[in-house]
Protein backbone atom coordinates (compact mmCIF):
# COMPACT_ATOMS: atom_id res chain seq x y z
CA UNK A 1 -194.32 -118.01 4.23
CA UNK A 2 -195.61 -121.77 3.35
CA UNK A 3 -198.42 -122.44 0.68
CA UNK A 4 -201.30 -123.87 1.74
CA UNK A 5 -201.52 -125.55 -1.25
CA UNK A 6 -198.40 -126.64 -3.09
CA UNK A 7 -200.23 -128.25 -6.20
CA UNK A 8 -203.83 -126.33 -7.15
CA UNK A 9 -205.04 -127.44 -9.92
CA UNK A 10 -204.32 -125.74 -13.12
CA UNK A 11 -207.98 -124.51 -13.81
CA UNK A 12 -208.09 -123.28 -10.01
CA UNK A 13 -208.59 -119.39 -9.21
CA UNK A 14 -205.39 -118.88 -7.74
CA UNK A 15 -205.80 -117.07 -4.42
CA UNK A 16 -202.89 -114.93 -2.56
CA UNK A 17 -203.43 -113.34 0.87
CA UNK A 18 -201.44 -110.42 2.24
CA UNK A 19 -202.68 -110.09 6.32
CA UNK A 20 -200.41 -109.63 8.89
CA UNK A 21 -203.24 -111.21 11.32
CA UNK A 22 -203.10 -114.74 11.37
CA UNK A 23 -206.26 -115.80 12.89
CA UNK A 24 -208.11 -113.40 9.45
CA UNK A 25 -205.59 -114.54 7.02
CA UNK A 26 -206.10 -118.24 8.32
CA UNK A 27 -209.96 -118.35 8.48
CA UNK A 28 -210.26 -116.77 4.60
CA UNK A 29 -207.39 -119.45 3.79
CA UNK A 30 -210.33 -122.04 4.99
CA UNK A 31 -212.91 -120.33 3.12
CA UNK A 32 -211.15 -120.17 -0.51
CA UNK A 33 -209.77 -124.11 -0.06
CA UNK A 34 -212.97 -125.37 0.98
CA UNK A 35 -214.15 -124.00 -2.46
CA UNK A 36 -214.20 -125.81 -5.85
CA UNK A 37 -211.62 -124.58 -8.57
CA UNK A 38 -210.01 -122.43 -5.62
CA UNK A 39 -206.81 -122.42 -3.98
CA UNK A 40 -204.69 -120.02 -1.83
CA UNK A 41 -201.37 -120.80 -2.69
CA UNK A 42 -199.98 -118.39 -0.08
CA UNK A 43 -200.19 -115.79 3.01
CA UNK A 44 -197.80 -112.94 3.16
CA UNK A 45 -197.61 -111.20 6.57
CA UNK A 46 -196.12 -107.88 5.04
CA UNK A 47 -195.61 -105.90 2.11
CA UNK A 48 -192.11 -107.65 1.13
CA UNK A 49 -193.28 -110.83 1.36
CA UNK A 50 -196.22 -110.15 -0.39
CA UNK A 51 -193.93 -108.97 -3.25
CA UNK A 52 -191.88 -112.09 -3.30
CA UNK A 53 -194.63 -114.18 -2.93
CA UNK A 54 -196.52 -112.84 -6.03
CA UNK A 55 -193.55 -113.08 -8.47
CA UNK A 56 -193.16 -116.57 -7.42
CA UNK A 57 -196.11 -118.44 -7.19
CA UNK A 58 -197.83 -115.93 -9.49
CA UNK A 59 -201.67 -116.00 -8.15
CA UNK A 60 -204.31 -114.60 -10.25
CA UNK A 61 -206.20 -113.24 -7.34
CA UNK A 62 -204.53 -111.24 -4.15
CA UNK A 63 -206.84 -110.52 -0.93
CA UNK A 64 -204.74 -107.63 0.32
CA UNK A 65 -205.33 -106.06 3.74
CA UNK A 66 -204.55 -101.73 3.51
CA UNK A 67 -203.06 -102.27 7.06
CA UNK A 68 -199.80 -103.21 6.03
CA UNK A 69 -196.74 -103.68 8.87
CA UNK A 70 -194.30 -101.85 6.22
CA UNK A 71 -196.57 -100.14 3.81
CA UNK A 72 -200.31 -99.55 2.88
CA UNK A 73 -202.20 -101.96 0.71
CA UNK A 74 -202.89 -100.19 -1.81
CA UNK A 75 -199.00 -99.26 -2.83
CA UNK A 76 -198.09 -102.76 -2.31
CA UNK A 77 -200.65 -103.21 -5.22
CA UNK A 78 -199.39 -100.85 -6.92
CA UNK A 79 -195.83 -102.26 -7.07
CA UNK A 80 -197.81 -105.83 -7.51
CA UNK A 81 -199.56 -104.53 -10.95
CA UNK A 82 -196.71 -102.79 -12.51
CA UNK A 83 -194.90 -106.26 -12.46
CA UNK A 84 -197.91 -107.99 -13.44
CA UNK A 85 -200.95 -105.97 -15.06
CA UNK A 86 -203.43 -108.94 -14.97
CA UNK A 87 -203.10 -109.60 -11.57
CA UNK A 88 -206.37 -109.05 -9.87
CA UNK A 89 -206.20 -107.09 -6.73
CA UNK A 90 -209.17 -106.74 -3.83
CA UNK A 91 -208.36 -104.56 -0.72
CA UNK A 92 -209.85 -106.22 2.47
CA UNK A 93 -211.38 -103.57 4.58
CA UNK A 94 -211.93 -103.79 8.44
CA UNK A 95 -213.27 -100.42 8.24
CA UNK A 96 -213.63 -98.31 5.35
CA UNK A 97 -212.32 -95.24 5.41
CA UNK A 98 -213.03 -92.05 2.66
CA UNK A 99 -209.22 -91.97 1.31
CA UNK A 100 -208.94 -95.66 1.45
CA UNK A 101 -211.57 -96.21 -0.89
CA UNK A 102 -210.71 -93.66 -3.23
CA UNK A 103 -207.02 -94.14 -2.94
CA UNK A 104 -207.36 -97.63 -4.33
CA UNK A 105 -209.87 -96.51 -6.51
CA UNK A 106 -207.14 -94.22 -8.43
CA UNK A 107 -204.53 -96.51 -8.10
CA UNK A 108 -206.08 -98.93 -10.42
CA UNK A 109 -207.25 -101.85 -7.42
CA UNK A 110 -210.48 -104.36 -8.65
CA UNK A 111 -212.53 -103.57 -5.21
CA UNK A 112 -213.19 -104.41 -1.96
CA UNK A 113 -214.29 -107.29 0.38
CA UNK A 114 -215.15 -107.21 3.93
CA UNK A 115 -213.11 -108.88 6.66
CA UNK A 116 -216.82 -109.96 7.99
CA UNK A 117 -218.35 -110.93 4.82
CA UNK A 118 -220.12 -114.10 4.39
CA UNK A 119 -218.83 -117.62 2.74
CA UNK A 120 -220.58 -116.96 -0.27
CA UNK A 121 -219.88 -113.27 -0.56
CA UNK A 122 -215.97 -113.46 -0.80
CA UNK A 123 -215.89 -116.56 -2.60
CA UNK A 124 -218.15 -114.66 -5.59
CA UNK A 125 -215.93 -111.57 -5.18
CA UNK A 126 -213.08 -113.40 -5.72
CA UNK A 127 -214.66 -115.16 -8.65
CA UNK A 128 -215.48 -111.99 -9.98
CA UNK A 129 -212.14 -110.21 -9.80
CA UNK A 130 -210.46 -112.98 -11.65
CA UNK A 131 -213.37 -112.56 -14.42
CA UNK A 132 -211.90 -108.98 -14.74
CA UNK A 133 -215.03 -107.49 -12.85
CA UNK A 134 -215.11 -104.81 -10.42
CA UNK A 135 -216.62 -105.49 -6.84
CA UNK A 136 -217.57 -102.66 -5.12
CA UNK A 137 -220.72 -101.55 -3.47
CA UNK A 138 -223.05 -98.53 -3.88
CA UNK A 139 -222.02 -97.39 -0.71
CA UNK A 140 -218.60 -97.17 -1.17
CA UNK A 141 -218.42 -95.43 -4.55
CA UNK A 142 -220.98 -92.52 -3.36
CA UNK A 143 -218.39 -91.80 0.04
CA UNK A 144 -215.72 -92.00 -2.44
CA UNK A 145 -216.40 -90.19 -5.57
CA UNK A 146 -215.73 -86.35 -4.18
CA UNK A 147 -212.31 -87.31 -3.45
CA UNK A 148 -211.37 -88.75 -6.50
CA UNK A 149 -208.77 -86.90 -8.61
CA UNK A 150 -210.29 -85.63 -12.37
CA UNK A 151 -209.59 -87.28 -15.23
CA UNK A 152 -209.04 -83.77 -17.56
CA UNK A 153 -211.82 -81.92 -19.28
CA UNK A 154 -215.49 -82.71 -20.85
CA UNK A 155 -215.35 -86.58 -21.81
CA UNK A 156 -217.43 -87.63 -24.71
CA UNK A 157 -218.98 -90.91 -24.42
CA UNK A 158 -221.13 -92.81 -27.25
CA UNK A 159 -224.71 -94.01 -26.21
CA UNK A 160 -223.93 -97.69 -25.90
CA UNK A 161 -220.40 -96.64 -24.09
CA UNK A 162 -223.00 -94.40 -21.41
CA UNK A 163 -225.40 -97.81 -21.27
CA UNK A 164 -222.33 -100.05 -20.50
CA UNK A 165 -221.10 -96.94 -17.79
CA UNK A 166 -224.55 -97.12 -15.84
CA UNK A 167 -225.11 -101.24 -16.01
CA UNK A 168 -221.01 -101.27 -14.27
CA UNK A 169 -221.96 -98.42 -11.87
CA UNK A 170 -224.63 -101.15 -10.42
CA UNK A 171 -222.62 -103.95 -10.16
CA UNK A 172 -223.59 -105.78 -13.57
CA UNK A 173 -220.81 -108.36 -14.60
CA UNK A 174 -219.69 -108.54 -18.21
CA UNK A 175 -222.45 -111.44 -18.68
CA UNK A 176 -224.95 -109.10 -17.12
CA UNK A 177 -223.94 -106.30 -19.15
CA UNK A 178 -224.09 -108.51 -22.70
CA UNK A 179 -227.35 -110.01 -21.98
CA UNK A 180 -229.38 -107.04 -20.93
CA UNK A 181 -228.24 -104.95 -24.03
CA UNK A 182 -228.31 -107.84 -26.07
CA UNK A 183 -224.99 -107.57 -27.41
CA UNK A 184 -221.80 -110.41 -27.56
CA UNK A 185 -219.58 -110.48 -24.22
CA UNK A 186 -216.46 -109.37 -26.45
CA UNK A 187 -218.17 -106.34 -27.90
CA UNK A 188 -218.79 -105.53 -24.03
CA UNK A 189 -215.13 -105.98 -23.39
CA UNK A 190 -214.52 -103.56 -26.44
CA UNK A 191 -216.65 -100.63 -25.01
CA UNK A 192 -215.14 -101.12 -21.78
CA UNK A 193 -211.67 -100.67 -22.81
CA UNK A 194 -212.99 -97.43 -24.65
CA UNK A 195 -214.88 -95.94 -21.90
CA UNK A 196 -211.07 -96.52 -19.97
CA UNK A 197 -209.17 -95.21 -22.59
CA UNK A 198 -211.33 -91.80 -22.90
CA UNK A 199 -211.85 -91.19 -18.74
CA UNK A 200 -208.15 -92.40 -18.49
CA UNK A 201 -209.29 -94.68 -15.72
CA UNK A 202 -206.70 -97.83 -15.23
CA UNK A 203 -209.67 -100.56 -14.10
CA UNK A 204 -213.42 -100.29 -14.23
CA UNK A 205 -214.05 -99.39 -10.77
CA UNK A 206 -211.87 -96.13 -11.59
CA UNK A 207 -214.35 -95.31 -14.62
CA UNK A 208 -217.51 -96.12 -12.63
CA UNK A 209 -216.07 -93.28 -10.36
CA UNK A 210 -214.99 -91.18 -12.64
CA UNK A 211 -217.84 -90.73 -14.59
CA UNK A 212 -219.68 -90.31 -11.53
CA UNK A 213 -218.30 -87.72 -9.95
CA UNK A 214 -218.19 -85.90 -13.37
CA UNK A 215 -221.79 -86.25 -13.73
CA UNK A 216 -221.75 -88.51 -16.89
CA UNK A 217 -223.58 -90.73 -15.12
CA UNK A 218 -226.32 -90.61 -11.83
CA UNK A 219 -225.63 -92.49 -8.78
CA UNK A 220 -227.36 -96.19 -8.85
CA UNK A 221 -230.04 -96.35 -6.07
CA UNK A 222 -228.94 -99.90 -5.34
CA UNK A 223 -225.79 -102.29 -6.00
């Protein structure tokens, strides 16, 4: 496995890519380096590379395909996060599948990006994912939120924590959420790591689902 960059610069996103098809991992490899403050700084072919690749050059996004030669995605991220909680993780999806979704809902992964999305699409879902946002669409949460295992019994959330819950269920970043309730980006952060701490969800994405599927909060009607 060779970098494609050896040097990014230090205030560049960081950008790992797990694909064991080289033509894929080669044209998002074009994508990220022909964008500003963005570098791949390697492609893994399989799950053990991918592993050895993240300790070492330590990226701060991985695009990670579920089709794995050796193992699924979504455990490789697994594995990838335990070592590394801050490590931002988005499953690349051919097709989307039910259990794929939700398995790397529950397993704590950041979202998803199309294999066919456009220039401008992955490049802001990676920029997202390293902001510590989830990127998923509407369409993927409703398929997946029956399948999704419970988080215990009847979950008390406060007012602002439900406001926060429905602004993340439509895609709102953390800038979104602090300007359209008028509150400071940390105290965002602060009611986000609440709402995780009290559905037990280990990212966002997880809590968006969770609290759907519970009924805490109604479906969005768009992303």
């Amino acid at each position: 496995m060779e970098p494609e960059k050896s040097s990014p610069d230090d205030a560049a996103i960081a950008v790992l890519i797990v694909d064991d098809h080289a033509m894929v991992a080669e044209s998002v490899a074009k994508v990220v380096n022909a964008t500003p403050a963005m570098a791949v700084v390697g492609i893994a072919t399989d799950a053990a590379e991918a592993q050895d690749a993240a300790a070492r050059l330590e990226p701060d996004v991985v695009l990670m395909d579920y089709n794995l030669p050796s193992s699924d995605g979504v455990t490789c991220a697994v594995e990838m996060k335990a070592r590394r909680p801050e490590l931002r993780v988005l499953i690349l999806t051919g097709y989307d599948t039910d259990d794929v979704v939700s398995k790397a809902i529950n397993e704590g992964c950041d979202g998803f990006i199309s294999k066919t999305a456009g220039v401008a699409e992955m490049v802001d879902a990676i920029r997202r994912a390293n902001a510590g946002e989830a990127v998923f669409t509407v369409a993927e949460l409703s398929r997946a939120v029956r399948r999704l295992r419970r988080s215990g019994g009847p979950t008390e959330l406060s007012d602002r924590e439900l406001d926060v819950l429905r602004l993340m269920a439509s895609g709102a970043s953390t800038a979104d959420l602090a300007s359209e309730l008028y509150i400071s980006v940390h105290t965002v952060r602060s009611h986000v790591r609440h709402i995780l701490e009290k559905l037990g969800a280990h990212s966002k994405l997880e809590a968006v689902s969770i609290a759907l599927r519970e009924g805490i909060i109604s479906m969005p009607s768009s992303n």
